[in-house]
C-alpha atoms as a PDB file:
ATOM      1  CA  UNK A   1     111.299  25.051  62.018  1.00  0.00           C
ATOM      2  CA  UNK A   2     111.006  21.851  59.279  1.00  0.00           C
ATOM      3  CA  UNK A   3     109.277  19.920  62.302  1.00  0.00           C
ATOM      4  CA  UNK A   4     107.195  22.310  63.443  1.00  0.00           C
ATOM      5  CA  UNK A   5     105.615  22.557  59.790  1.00  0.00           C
ATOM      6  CA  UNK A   6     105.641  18.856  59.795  1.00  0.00           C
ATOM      7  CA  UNK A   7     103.828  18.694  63.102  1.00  0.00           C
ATOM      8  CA  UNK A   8     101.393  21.871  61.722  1.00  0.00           C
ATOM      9  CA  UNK A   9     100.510  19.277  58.281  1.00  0.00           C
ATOM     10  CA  UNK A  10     100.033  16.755  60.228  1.00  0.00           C
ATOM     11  CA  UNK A  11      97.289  18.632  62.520  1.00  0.00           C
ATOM     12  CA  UNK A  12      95.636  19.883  59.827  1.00  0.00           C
ATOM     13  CA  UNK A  13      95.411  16.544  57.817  1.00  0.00           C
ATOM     14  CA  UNK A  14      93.840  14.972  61.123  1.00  0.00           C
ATOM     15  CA  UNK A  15      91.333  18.062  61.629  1.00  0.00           C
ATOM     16  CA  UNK A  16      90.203  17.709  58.081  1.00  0.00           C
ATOM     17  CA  UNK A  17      89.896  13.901  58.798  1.00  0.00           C
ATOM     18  CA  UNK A  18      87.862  14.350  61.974  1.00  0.00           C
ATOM     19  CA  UNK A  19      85.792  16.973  60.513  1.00  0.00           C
ATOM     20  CA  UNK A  20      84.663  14.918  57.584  1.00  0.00           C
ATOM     21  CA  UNK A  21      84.233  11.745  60.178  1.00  0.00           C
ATOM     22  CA  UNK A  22      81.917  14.374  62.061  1.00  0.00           C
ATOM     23  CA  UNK A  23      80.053  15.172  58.927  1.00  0.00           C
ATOM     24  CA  UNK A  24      79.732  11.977  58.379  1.00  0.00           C
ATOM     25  CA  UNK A  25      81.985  10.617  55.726  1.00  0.00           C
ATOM     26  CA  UNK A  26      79.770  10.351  52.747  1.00  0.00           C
ATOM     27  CA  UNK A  27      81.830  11.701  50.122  1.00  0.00           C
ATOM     28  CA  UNK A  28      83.094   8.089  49.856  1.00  0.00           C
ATOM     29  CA  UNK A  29      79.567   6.827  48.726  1.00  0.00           C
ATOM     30  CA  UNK A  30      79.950   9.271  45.056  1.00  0.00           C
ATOM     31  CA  UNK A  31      76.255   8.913  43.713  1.00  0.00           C
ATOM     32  CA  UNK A  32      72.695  10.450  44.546  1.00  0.00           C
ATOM     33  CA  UNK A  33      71.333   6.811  44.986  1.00  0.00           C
ATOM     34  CA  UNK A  34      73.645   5.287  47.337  1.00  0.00           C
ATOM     35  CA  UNK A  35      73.708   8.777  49.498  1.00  0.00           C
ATOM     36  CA  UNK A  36      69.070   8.140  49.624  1.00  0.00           C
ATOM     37  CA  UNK A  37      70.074   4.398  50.534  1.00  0.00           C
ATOM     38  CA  UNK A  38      72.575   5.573  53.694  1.00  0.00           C
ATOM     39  CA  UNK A  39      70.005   7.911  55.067  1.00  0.00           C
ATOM     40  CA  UNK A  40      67.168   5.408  54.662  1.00  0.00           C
ATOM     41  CA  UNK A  41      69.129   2.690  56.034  1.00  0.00           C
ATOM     42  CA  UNK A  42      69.082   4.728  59.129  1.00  0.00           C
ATOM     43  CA  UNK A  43      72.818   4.993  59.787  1.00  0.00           C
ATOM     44  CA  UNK A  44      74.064   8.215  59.835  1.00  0.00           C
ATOM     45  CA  UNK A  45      74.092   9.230  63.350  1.00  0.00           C
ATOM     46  CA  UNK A  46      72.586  12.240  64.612  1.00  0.00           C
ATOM     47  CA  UNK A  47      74.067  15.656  63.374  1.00  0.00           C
ATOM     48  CA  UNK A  48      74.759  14.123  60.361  1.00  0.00           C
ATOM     49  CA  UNK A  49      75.482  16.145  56.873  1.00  0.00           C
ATOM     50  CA  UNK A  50      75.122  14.684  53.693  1.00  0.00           C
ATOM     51  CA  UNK A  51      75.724  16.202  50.640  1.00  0.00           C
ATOM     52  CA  UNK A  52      74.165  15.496  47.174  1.00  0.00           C
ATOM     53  CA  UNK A  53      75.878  17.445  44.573  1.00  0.00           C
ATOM     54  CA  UNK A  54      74.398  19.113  41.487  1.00  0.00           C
ATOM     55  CA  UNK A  55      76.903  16.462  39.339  1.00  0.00           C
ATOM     56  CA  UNK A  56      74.825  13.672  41.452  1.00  0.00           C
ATOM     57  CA  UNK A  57      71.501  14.942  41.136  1.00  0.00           C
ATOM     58  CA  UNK A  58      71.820  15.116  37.443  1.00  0.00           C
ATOM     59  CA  UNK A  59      72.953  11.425  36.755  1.00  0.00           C
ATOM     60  CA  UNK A  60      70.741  10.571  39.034  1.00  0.00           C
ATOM     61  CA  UNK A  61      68.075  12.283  37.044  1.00  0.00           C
ATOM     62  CA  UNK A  62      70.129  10.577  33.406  1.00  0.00           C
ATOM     63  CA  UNK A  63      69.585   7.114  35.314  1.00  0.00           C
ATOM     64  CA  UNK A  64      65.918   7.185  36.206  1.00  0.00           C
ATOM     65  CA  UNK A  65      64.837   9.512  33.048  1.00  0.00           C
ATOM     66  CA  UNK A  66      64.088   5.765  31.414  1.00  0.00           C
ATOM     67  CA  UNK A  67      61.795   4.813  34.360  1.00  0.00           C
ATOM     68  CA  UNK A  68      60.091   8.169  33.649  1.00  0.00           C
ATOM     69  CA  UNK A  69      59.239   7.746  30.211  1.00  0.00           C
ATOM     70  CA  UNK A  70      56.612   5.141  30.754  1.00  0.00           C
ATOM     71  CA  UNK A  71      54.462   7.702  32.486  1.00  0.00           C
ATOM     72  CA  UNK A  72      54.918  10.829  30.227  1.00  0.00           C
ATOM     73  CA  UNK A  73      58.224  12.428  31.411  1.00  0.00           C
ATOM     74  CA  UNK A  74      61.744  12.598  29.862  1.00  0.00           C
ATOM     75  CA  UNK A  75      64.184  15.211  29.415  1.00  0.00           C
ATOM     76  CA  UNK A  76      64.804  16.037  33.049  1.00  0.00           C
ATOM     77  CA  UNK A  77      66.618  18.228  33.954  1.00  0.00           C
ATOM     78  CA  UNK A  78      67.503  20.531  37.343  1.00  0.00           C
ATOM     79  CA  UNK A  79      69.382  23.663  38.134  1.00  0.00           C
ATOM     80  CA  UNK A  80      69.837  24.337  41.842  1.00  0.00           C
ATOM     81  CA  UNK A  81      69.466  27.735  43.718  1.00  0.00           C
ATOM     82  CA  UNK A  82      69.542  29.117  47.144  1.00  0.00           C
ATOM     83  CA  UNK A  83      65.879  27.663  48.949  1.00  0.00           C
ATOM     84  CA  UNK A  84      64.602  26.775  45.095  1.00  0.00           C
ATOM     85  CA  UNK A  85      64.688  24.396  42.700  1.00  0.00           C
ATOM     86  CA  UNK A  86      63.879  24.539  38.713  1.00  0.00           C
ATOM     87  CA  UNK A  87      62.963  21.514  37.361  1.00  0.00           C
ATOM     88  CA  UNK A  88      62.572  20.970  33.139  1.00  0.00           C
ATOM     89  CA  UNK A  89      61.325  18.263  31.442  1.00  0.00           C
ATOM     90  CA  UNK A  90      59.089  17.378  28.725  1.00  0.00           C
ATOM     91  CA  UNK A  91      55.402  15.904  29.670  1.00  0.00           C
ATOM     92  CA  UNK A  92      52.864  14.252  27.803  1.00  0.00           C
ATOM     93  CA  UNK A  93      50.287  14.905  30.275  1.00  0.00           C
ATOM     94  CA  UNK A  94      47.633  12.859  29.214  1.00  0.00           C
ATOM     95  CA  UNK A  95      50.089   9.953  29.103  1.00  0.00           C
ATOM     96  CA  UNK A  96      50.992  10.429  32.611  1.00  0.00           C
ATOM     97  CA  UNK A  97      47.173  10.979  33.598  1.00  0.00           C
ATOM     98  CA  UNK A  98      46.481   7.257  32.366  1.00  0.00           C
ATOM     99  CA  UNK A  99      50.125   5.996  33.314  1.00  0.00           C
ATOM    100  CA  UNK A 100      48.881   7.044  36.911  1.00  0.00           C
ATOM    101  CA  UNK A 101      45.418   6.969  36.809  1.00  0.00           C
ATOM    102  CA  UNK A 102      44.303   4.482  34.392  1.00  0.00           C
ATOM    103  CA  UNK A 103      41.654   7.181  32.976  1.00  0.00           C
ATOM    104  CA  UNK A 104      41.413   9.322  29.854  1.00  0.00           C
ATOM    105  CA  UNK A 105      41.440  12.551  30.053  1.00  0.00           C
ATOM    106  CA  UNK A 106      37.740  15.040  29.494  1.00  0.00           C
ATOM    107  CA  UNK A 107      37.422  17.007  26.166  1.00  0.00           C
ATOM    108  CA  UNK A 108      39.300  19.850  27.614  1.00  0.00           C
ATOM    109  CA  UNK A 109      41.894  18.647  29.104  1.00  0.00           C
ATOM    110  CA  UNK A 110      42.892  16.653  25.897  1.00  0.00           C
ATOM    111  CA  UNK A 111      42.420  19.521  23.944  1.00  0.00           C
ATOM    112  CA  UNK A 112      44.913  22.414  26.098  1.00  0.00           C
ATOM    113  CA  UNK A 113      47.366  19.064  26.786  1.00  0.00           C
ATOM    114  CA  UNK A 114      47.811  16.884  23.847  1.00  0.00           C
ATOM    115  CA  UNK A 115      51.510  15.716  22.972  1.00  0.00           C
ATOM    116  CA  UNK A 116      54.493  16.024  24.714  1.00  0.00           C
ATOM    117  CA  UNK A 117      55.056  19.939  26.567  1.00  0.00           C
ATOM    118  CA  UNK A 118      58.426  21.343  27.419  1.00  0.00           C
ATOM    119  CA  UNK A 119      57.800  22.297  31.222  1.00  0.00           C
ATOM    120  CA  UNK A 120      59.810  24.309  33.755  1.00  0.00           C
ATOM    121  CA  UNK A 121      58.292  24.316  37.669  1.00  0.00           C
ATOM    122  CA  UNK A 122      60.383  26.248  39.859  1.00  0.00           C
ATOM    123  CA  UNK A 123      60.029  25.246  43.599  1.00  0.00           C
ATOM    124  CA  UNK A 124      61.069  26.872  46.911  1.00  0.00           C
ATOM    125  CA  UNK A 125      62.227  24.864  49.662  1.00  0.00           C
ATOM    126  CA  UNK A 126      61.652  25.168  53.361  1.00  0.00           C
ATOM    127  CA  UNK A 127      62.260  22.605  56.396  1.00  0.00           C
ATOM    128  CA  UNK A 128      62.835  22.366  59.825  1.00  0.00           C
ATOM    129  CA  UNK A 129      62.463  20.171  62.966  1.00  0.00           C
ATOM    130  CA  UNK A 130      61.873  17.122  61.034  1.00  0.00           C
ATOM    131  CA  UNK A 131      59.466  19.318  58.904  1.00  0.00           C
ATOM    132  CA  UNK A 132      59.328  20.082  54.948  1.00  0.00           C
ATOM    133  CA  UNK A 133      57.171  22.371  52.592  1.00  0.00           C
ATOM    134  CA  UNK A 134      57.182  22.443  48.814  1.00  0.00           C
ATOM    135  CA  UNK A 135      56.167  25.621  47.205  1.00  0.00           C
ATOM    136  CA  UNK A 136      55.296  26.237  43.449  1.00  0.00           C
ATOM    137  CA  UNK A 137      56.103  29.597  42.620  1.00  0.00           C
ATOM    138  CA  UNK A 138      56.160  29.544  39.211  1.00  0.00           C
ATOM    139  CA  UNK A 139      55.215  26.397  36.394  1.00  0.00           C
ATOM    140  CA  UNK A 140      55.596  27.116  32.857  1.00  0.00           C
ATOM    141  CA  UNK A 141      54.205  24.967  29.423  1.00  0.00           C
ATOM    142  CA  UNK A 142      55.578  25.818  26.157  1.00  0.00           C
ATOM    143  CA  UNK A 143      56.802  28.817  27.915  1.00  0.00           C
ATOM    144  CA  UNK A 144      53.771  30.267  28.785  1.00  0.00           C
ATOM    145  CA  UNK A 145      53.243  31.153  32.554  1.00  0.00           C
ATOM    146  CA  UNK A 146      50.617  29.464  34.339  1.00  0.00           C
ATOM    147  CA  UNK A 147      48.852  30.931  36.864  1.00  0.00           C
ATOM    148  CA  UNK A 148      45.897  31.208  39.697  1.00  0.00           C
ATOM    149  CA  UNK A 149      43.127  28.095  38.446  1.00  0.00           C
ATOM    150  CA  UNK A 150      44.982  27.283  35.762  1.00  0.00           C
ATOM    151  CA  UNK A 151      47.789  26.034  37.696  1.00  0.00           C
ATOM    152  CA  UNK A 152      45.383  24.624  40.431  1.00  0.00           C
ATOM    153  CA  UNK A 153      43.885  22.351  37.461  1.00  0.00           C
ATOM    154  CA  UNK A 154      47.045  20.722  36.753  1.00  0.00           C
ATOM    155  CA  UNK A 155      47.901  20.307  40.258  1.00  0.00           C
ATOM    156  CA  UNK A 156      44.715  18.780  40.812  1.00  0.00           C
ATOM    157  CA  UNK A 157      44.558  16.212  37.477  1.00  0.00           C
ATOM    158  CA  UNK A 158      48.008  15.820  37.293  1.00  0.00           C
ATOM    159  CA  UNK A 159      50.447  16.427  40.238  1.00  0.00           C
ATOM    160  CA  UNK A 160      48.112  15.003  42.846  1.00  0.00           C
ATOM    161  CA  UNK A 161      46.985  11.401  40.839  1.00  0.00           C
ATOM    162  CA  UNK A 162      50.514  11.027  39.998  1.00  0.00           C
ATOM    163  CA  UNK A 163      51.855  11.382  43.457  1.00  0.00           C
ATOM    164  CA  UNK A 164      48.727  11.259  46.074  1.00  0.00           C
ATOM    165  CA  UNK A 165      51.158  11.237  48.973  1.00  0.00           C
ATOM    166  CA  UNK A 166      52.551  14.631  47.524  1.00  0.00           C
ATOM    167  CA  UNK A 167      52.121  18.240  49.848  1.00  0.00           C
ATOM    168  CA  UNK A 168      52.618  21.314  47.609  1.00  0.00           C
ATOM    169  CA  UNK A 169      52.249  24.280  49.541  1.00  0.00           C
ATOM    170  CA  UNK A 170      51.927  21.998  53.280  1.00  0.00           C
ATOM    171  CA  UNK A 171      54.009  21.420  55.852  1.00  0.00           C
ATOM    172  CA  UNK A 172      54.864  17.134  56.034  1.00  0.00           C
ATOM    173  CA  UNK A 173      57.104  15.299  58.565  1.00  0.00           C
ATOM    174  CA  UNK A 174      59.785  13.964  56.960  1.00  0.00           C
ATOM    175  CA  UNK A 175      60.946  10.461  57.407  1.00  0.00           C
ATOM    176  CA  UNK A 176      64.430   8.952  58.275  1.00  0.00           C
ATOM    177  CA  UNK A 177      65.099  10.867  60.968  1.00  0.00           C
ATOM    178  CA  UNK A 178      65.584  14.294  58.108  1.00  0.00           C
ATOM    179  CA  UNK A 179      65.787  16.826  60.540  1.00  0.00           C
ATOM    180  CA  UNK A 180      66.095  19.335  57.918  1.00  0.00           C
ATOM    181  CA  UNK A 181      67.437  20.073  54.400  1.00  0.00           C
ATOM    182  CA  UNK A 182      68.609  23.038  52.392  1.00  0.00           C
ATOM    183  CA  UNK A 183      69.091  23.543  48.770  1.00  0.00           C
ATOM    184  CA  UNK A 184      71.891  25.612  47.913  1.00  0.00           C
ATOM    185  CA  UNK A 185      73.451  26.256  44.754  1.00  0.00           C
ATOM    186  CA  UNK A 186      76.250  23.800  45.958  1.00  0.00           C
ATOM    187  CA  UNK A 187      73.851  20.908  46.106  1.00  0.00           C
ATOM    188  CA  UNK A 188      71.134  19.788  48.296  1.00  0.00           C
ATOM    189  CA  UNK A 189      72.717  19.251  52.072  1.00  0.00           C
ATOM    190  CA  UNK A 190      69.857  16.702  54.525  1.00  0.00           C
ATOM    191  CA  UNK A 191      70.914  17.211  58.018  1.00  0.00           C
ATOM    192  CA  UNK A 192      70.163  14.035  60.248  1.00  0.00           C
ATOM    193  CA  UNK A 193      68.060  14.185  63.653  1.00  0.00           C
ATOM    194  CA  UNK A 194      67.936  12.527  66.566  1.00  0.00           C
END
């Protein structure tokens, strides 16, 4: 009986090997940033599953908060869900609009965005066959819902000049081979194509 539990360990210690081989093993890599270098280096081979963890995500988000503050942004923060996203931060629009832009903001946008906003944007996330779409289903500043135009004018003067190769509510290809992702409460899992 003692070898055939021996022999039953060591079958299940190689199965868990070759399973994580088969995923891929990038648990050894341990941050967000060297897990988006390995799949844009184009080496995971097809099938592929790579998983960026909540704990990952959010020093990732601690290590490029800095970069962020030169165009209006700190305080990020990110809780994952199943298919959506919430994202916080705090936003000084008109500080991103001429971070990004290089131009002032009109009368009224100075006057409903002046100084630095707490924001919450939650997103919902859909891909497949190499294809990705960003929804907005809800944005809040200062806690106060916004909705319909409103949110279409910040879009517009802010999302868009900020990030011009940015689709919100549009299917895009993705690149690096991303044959799909899903964001789960566990942590955002990119599955590698062909």
């Amino acid at each position: 009986m003692v070898a055939a539990q021996r022999k039953l360990v060591v079958v299940r210690v190689l199965a868990a090997a070759i399973l994580s081989l088969l995923l891929y093993d990038v648990a050894l890599t341990g941050s967000a940033q060297d897990k988006f270098r390995l799949i844009q280096s184009g080496q995971p081979r097809a099938g592929a599953r790579i998983v960026i963890t909540p704990a990952e995500l959010r020093q990732w988000l601690r290590d490029e908060d800095a970069s962020w503050e030169a165009y209006g942004v700190s305080n990020i923060r990110l809780n994952l869900g199943t298919a959506r996203a919430t994202a916080y931060a705090d936003v000084d629009f008109l500080k991103a609009r001429k971070a990004t832009t290089g131009q002032d903001a009109g009368w009224l946008l100075r006057n409903l965005f002046s100084g630095r906003k707490p924001i919450a944007v939650t997103a919902r996330f859909t891909s497949a066959n190499g294809r990705g779409r960003v929804d907005i289903e809800r944005l809040e500043v200062s806690g106060i819902p916004v909705e319909g135009a409103a949110l279409g004018l910040i879009v517009d003067e802010f999302v868009k000049p900020s990030f011009p190769d940015a689709k919100v509510g549009e299917w895009f290809s993705m690149d690096y081979r991303i044959e799909r992702f899903a964001v789960t409460p566990a942590g955002v899992i990119v599955t590698i194509g062909k």
